[in-house]
PDB file of N, CA and C in Angstrom:
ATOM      1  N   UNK A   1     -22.130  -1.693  11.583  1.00  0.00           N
ATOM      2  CA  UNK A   1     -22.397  -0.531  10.751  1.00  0.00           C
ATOM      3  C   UNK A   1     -21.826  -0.713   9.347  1.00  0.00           C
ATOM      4  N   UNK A   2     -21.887  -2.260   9.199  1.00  0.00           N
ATOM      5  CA  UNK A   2     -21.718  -1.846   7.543  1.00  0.00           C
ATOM      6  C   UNK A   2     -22.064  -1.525   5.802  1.00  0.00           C
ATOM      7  N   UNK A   3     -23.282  -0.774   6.387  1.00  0.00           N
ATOM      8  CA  UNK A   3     -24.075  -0.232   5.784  1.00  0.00           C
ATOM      9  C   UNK A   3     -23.861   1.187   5.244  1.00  0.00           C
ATOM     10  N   UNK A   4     -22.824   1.959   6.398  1.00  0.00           N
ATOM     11  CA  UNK A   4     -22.441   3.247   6.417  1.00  0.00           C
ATOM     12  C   UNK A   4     -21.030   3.055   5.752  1.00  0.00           C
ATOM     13  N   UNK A   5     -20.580   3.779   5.168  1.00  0.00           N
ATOM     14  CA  UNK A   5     -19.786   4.510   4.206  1.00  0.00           C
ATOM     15  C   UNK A   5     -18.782   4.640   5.005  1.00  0.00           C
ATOM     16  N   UNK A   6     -17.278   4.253   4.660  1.00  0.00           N
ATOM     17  CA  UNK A   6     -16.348   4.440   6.030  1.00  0.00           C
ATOM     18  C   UNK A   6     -15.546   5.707   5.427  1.00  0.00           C
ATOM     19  N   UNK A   7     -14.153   5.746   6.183  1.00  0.00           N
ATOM     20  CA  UNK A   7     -13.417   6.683   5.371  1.00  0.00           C
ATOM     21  C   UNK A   7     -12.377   5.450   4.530  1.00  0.00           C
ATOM     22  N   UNK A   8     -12.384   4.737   4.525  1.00  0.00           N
ATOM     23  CA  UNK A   8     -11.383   3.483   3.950  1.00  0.00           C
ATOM     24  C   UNK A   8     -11.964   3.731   2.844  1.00  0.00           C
ATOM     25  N   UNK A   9     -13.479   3.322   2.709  1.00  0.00           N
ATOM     26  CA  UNK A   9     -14.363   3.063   1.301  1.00  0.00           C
ATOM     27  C   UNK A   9     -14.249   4.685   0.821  1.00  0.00           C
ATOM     28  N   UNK A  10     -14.483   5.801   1.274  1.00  0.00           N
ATOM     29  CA  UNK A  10     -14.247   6.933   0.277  1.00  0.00           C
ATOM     30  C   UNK A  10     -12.725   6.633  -0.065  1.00  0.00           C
ATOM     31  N   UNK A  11     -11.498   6.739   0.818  1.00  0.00           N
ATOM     32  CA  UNK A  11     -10.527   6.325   0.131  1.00  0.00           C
ATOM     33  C   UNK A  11     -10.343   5.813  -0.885  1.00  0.00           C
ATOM     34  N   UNK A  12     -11.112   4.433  -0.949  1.00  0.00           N
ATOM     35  CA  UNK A  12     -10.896   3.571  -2.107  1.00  0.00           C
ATOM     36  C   UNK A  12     -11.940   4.099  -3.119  1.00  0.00           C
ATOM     37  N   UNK A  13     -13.077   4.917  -3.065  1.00  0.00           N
ATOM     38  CA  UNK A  13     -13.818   5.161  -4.386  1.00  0.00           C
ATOM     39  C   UNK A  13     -13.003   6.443  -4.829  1.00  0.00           C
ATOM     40  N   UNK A  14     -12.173   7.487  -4.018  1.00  0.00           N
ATOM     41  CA  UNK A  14     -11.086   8.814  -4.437  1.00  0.00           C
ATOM     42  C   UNK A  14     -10.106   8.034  -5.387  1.00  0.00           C
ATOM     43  N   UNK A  15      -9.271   7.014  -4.756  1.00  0.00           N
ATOM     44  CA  UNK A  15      -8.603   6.395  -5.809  1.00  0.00           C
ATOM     45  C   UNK A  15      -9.357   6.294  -6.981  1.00  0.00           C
ATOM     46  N   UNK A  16      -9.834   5.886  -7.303  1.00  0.00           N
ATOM     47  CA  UNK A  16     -10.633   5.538  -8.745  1.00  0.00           C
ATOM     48  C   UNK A  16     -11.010   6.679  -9.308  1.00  0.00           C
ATOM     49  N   UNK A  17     -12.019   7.487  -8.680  1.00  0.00           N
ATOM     50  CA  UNK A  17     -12.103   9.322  -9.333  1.00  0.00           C
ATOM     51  C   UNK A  17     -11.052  10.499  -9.412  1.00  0.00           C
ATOM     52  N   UNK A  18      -9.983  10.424  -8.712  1.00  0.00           N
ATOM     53  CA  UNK A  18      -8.751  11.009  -8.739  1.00  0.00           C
ATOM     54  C   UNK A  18      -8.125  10.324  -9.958  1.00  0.00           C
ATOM     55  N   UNK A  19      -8.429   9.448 -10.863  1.00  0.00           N
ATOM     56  CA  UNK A  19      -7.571   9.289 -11.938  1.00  0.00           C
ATOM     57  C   UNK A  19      -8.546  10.139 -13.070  1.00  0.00           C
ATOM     58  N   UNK A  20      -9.398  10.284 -12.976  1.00  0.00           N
ATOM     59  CA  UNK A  20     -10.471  11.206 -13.828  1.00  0.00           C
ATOM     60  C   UNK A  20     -10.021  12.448 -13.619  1.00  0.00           C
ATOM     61  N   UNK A  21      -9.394  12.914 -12.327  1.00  0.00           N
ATOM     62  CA  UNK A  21      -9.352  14.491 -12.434  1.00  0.00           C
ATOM     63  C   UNK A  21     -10.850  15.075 -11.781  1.00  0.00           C
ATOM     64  N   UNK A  22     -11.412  14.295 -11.514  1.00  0.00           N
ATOM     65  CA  UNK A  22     -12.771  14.552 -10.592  1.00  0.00           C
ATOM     66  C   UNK A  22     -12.602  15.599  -9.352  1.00  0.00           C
ATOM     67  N   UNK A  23     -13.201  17.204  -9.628  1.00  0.00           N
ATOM     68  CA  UNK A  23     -12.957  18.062  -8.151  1.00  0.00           C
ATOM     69  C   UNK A  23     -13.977  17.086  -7.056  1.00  0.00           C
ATOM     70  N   UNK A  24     -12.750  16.708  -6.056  1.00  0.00           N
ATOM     71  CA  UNK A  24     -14.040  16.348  -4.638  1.00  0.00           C
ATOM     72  C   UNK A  24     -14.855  16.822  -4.368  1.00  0.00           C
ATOM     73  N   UNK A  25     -14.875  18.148  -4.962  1.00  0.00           N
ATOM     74  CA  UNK A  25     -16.142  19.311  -4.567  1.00  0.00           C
ATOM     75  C   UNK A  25     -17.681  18.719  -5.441  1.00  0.00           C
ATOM     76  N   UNK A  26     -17.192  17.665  -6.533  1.00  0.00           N
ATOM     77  CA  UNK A  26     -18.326  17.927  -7.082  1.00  0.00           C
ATOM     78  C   UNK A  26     -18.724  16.529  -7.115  1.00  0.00           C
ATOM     79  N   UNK A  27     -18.553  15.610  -6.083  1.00  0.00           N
ATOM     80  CA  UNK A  27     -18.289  14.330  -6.216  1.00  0.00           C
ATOM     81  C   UNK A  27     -19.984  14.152  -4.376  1.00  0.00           C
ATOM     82  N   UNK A  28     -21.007  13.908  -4.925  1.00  0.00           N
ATOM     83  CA  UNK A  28     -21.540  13.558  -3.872  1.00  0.00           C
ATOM     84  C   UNK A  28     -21.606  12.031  -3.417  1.00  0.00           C
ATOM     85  N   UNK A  29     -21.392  11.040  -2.601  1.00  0.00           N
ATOM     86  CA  UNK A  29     -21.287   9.866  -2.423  1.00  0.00           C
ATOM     87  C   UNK A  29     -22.470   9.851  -0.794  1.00  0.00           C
ATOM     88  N   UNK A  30     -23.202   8.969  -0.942  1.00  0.00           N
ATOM     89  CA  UNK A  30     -24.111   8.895  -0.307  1.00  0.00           C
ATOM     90  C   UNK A  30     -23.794   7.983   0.994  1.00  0.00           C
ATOM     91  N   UNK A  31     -24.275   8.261   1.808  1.00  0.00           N
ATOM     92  CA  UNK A  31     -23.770   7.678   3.597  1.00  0.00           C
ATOM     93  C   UNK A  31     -23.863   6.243   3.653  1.00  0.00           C
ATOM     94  N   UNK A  32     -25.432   5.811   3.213  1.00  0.00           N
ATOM     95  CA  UNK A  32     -25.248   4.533   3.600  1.00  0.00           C
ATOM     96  C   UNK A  32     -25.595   4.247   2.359  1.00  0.00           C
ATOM     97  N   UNK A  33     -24.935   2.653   2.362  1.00  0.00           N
ATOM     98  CA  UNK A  33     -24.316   1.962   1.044  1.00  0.00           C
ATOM     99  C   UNK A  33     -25.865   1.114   0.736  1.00  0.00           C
ATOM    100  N   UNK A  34     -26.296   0.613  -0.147  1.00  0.00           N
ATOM    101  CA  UNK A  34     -26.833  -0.039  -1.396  1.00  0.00           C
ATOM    102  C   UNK A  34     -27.201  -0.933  -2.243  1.00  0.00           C
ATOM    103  N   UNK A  35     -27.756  -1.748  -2.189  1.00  0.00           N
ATOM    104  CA  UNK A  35     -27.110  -2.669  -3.609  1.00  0.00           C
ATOM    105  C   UNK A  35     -28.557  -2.806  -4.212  1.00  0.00           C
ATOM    106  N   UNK A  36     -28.347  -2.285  -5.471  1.00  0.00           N
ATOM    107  CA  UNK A  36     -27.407  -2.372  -6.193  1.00  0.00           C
ATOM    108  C   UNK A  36     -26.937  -0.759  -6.200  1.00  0.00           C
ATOM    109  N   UNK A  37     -25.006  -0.736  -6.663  1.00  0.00           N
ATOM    110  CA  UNK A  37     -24.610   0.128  -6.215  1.00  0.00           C
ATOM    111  C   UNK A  37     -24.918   1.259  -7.493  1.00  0.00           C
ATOM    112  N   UNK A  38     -24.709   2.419  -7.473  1.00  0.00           N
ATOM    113  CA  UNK A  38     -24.915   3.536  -8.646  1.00  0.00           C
ATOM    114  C   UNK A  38     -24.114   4.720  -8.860  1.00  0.00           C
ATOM    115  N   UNK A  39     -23.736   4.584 -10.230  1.00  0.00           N
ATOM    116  CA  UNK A  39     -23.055   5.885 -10.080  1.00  0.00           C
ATOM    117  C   UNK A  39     -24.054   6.953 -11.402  1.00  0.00           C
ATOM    118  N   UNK A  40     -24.089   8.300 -11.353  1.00  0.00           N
ATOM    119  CA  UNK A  40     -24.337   9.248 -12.006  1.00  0.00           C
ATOM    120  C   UNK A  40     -24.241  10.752 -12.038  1.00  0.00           C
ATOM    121  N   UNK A  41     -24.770  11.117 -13.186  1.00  0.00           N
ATOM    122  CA  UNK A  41     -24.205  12.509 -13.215  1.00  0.00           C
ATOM    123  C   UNK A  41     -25.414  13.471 -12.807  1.00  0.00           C
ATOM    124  N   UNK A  42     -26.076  14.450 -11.880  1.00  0.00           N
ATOM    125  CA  UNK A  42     -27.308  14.961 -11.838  1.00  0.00           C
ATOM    126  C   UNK A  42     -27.153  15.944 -13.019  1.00  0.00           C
ATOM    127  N   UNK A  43     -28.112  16.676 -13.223  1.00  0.00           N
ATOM    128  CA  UNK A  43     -28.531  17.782 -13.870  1.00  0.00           C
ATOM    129  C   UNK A  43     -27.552  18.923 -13.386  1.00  0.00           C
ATOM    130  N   UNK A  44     -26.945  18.813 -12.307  1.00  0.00           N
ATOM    131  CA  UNK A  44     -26.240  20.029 -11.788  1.00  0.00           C
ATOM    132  C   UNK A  44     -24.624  20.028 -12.114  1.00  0.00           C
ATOM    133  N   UNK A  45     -24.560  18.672 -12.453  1.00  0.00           N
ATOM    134  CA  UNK A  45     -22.732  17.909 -13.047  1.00  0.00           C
ATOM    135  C   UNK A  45     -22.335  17.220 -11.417  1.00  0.00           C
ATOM    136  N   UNK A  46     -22.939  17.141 -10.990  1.00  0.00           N
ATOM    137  CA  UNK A  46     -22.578  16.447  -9.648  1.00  0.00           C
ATOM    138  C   UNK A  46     -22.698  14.724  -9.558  1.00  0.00           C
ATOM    139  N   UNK A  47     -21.338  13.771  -9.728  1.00  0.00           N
ATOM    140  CA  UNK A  47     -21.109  12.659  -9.854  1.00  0.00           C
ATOM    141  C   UNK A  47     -21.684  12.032  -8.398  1.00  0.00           C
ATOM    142  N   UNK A  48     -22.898  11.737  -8.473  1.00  0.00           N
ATOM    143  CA  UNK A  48     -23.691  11.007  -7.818  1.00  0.00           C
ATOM    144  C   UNK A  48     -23.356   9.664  -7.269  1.00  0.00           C
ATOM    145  N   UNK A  49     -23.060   8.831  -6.026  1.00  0.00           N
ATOM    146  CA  UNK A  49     -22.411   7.138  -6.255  1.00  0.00           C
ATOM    147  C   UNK A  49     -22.905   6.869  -4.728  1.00  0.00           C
ATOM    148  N   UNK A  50     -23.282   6.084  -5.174  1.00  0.00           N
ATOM    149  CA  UNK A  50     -23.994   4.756  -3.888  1.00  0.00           C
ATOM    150  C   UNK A  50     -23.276   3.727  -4.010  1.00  0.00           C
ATOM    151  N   UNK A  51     -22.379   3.613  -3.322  1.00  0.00           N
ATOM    152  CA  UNK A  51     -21.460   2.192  -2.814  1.00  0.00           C
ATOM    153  C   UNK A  51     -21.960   1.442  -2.518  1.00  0.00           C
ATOM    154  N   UNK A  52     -21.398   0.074  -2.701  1.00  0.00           N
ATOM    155  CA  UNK A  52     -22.325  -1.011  -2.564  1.00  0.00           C
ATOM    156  C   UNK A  52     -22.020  -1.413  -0.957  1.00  0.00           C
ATOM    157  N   UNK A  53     -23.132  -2.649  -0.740  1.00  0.00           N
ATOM    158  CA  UNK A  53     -23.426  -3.040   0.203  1.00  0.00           C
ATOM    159  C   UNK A  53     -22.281  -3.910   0.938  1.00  0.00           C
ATOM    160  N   UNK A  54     -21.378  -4.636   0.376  1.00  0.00           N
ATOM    161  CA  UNK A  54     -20.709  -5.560   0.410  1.00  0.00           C
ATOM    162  C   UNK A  54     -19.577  -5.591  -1.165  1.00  0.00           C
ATOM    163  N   UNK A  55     -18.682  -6.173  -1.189  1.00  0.00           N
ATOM    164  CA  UNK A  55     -17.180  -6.184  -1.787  1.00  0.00           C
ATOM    165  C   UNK A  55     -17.058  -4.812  -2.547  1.00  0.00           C
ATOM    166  N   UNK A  56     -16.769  -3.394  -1.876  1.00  0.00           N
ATOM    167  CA  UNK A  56     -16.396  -2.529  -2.411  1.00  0.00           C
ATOM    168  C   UNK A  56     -15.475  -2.480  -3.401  1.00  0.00           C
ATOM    169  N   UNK A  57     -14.233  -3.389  -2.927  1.00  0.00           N
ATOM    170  CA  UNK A  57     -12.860  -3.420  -3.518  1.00  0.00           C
ATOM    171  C   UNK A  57     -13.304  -3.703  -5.257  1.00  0.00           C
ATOM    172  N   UNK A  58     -14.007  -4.904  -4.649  1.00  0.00           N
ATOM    173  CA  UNK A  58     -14.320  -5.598  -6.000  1.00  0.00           C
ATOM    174  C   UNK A  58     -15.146  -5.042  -7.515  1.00  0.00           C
ATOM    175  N   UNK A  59     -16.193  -4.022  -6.678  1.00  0.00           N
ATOM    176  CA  UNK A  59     -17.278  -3.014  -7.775  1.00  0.00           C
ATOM    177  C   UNK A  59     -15.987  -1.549  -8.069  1.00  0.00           C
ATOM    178  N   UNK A  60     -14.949  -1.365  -8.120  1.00  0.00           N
ATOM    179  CA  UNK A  60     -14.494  -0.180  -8.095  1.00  0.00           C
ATOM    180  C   UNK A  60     -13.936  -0.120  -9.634  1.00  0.00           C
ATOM    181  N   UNK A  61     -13.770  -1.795 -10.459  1.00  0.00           N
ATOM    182  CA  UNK A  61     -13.591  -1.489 -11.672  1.00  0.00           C
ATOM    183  C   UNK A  61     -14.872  -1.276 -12.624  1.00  0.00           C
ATOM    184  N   UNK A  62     -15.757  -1.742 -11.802  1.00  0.00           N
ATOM    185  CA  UNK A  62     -17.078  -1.319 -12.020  1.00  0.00           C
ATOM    186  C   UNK A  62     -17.652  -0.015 -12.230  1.00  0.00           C
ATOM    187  N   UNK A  63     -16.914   1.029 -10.856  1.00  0.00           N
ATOM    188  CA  UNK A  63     -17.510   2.238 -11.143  1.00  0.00           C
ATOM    189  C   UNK A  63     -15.884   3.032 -12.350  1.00  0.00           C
ATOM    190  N   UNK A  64     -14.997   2.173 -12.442  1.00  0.00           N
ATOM    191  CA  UNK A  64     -14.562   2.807 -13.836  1.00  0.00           C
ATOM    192  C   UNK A  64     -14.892   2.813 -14.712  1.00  0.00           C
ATOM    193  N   UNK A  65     -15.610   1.831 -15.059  1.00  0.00           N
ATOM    194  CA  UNK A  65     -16.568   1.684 -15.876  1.00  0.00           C
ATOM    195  C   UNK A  65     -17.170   2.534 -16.706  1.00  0.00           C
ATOM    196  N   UNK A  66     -18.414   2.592 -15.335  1.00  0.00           N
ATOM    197  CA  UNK A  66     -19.332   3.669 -15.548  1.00  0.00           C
ATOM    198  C   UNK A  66     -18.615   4.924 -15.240  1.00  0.00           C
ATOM    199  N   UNK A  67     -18.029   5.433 -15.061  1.00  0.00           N
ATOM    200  CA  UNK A  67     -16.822   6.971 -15.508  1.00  0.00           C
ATOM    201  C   UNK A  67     -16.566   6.933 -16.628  1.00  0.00           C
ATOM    202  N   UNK A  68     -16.363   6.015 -17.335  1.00  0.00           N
ATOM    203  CA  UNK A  68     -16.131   5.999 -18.547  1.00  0.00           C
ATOM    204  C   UNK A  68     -17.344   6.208 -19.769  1.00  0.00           C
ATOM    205  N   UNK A  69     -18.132   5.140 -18.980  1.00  0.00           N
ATOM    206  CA  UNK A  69     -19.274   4.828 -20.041  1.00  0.00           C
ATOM    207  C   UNK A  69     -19.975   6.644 -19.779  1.00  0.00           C
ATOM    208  N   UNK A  70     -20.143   7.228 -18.732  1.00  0.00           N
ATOM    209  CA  UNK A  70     -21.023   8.618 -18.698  1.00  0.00           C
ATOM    210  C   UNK A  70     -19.799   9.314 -19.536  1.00  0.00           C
ATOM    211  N   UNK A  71     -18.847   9.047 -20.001  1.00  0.00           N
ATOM    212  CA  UNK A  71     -18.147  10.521 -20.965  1.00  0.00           C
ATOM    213  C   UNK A  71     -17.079  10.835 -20.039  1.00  0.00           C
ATOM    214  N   UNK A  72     -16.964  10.274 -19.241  1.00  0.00           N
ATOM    215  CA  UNK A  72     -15.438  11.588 -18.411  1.00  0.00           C
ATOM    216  C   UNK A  72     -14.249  10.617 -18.925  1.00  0.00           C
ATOM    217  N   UNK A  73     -13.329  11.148 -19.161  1.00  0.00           N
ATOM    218  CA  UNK A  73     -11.544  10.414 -19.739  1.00  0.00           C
ATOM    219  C   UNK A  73     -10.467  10.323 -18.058  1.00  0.00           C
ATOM    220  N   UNK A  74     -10.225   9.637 -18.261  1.00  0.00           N
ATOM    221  CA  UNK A  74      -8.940   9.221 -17.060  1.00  0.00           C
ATOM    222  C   UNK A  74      -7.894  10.338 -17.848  1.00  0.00           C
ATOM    223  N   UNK A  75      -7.157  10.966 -16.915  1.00  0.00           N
ATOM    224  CA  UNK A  75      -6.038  11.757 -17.020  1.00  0.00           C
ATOM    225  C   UNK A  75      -5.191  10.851 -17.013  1.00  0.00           C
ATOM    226  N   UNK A  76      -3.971  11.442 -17.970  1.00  0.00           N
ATOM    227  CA  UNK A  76      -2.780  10.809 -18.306  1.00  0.00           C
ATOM    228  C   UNK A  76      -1.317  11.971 -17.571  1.00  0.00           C
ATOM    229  N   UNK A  77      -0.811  11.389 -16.784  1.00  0.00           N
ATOM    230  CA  UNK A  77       0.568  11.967 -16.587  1.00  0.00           C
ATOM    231  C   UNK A  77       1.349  12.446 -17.797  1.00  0.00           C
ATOM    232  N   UNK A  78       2.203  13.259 -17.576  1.00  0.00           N
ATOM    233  CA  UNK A  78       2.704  13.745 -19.116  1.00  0.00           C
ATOM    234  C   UNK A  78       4.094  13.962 -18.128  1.00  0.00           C
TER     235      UNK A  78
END
């Protein structure tokens, strides 16, 4: 089943959107994984992401990336 979305892999894509300040509420991530993988924003503000098929670990500076590149800022501790 590794096609399906585990709780390890949301773990590891929360790490990466928890530095954005991203509500989980508005964070849809799709069941089974992809490639090529995608992240976006719908019309509704809902951060859209299809995990990839294979080396999650590895695409996650990838989807900082694209967090970045769509406009959202990483929160800074103060």
């Amino acid at each position: 089943m590794e096609d399906i979305i585990s709780m390890a892999d949301m773990r590891a894509i929360f790490s990466v959107t928890d530095d954005f300040g991203i509500d989980r509420e508005q964070i849809r991530v799709e069941l089974e994984k992809a490639d090529p993988a995608s992240v976006k924003l719908s019309n509704q503000g809902m951060l859209e992401i299809t995990a990839p098929l294979t080396g999650l670990e590895a695409w996650l500076p990838a989807l900082r990336r694209e967090l970045l590149r769509l406009g959202l800022t990483e929160q800074t501790e103060e």
